[in-house]
Protein backbone atom coordinates (compact mmCIF):
# COMPACT_ATOMS: atom_id res chain seq x y z
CA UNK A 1 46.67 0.64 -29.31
CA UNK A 2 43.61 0.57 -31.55
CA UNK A 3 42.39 -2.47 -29.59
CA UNK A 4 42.69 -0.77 -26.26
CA UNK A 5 40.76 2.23 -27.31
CA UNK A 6 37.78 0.13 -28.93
CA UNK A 7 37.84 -2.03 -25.60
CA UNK A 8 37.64 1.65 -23.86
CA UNK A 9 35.24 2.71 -25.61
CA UNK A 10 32.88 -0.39 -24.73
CA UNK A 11 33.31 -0.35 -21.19
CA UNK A 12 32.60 3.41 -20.67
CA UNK A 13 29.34 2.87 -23.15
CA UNK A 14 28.10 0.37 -21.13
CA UNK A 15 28.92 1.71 -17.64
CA UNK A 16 26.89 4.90 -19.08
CA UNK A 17 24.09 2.64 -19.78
CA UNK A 18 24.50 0.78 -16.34
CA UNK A 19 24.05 4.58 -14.94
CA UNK A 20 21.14 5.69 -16.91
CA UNK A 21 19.05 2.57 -15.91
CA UNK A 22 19.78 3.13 -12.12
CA UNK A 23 18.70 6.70 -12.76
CA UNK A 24 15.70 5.98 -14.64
CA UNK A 25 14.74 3.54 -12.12
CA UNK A 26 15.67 5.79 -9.08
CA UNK A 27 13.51 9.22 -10.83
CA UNK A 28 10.58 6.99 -12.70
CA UNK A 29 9.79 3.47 -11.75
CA UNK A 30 10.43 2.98 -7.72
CA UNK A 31 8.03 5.91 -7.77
CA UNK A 32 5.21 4.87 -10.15
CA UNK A 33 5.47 1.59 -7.75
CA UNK A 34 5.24 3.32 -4.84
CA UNK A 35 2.24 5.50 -6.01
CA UNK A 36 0.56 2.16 -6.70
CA UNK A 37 1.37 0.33 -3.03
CA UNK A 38 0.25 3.22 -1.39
CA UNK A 39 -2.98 2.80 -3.66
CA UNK A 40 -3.42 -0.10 -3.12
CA UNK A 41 -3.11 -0.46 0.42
CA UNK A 42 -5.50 2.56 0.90
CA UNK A 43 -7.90 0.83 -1.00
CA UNK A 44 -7.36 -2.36 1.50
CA UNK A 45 -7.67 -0.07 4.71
CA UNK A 46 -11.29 1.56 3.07
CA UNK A 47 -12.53 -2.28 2.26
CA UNK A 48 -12.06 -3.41 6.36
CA UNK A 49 -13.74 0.04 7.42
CA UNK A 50 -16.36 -0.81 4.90
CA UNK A 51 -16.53 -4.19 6.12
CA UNK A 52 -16.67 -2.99 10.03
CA UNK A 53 -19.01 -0.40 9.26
CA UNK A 54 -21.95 -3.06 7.65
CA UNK A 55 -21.18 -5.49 9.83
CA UNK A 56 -21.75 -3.02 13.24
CA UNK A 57 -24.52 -1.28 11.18
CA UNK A 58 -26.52 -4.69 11.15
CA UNK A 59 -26.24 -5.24 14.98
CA UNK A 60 -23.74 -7.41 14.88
CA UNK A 61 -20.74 -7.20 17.41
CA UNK A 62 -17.49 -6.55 15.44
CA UNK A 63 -14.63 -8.00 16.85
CA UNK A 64 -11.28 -5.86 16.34
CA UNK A 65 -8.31 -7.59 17.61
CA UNK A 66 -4.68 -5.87 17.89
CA UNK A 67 -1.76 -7.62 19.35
CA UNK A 68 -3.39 -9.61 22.44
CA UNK A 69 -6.16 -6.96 22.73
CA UNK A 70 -9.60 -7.91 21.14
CA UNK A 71 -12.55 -5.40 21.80
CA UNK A 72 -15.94 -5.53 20.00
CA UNK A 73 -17.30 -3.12 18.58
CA UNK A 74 -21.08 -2.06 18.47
CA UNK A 75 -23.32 0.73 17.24
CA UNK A 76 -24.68 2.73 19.85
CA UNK A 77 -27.95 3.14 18.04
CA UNK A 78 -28.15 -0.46 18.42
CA UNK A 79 -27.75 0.03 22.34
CA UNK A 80 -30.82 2.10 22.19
CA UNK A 81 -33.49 1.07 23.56
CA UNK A 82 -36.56 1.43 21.38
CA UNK A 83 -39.01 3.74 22.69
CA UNK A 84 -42.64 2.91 24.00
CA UNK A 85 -45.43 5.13 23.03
């Protein structure tokens, strides 16, 4: 009888320990790893407009390319024609 209730004992200790790791996962890591994807991919999406931005603002035809679809992109003050005095 002793045996049974030690054994008891064990199993529900560790099944409460199972439970508070899925909760501490579920309330404070998947979060803090979230926060930092969505970081980090924000970070990526400011680098290519950064990119696309110095590239058009030196002249240069900036090719964007979704799917089958490629346009290019230029500055319009580039278009400009200079003007004669």
């Amino acid at each position: 009888m002793k045996d049974k209730t030690k054994l008891l004992v064990v199993v529900l200790f560790v099944v409460i320990v199972i439970l508070l790791g899925i909760i501490l996962y579920a309330l404070v890591l998947k979060p803090v790893i979230s926060g930092y994807v969505i970081r980090t991919q924000n970070e990526g999406y400011q680098y290519a407009i950064l990119q696309i931005m110095q590239q058009a603002a030196q002249c240069q035809q900036v090719p964007l390319t979704f799917g089958n679809q490629t346009i290019n992109l230029v500055a319009v003050e580039c278009l400009q024609q200079p003007q004669q005095s």
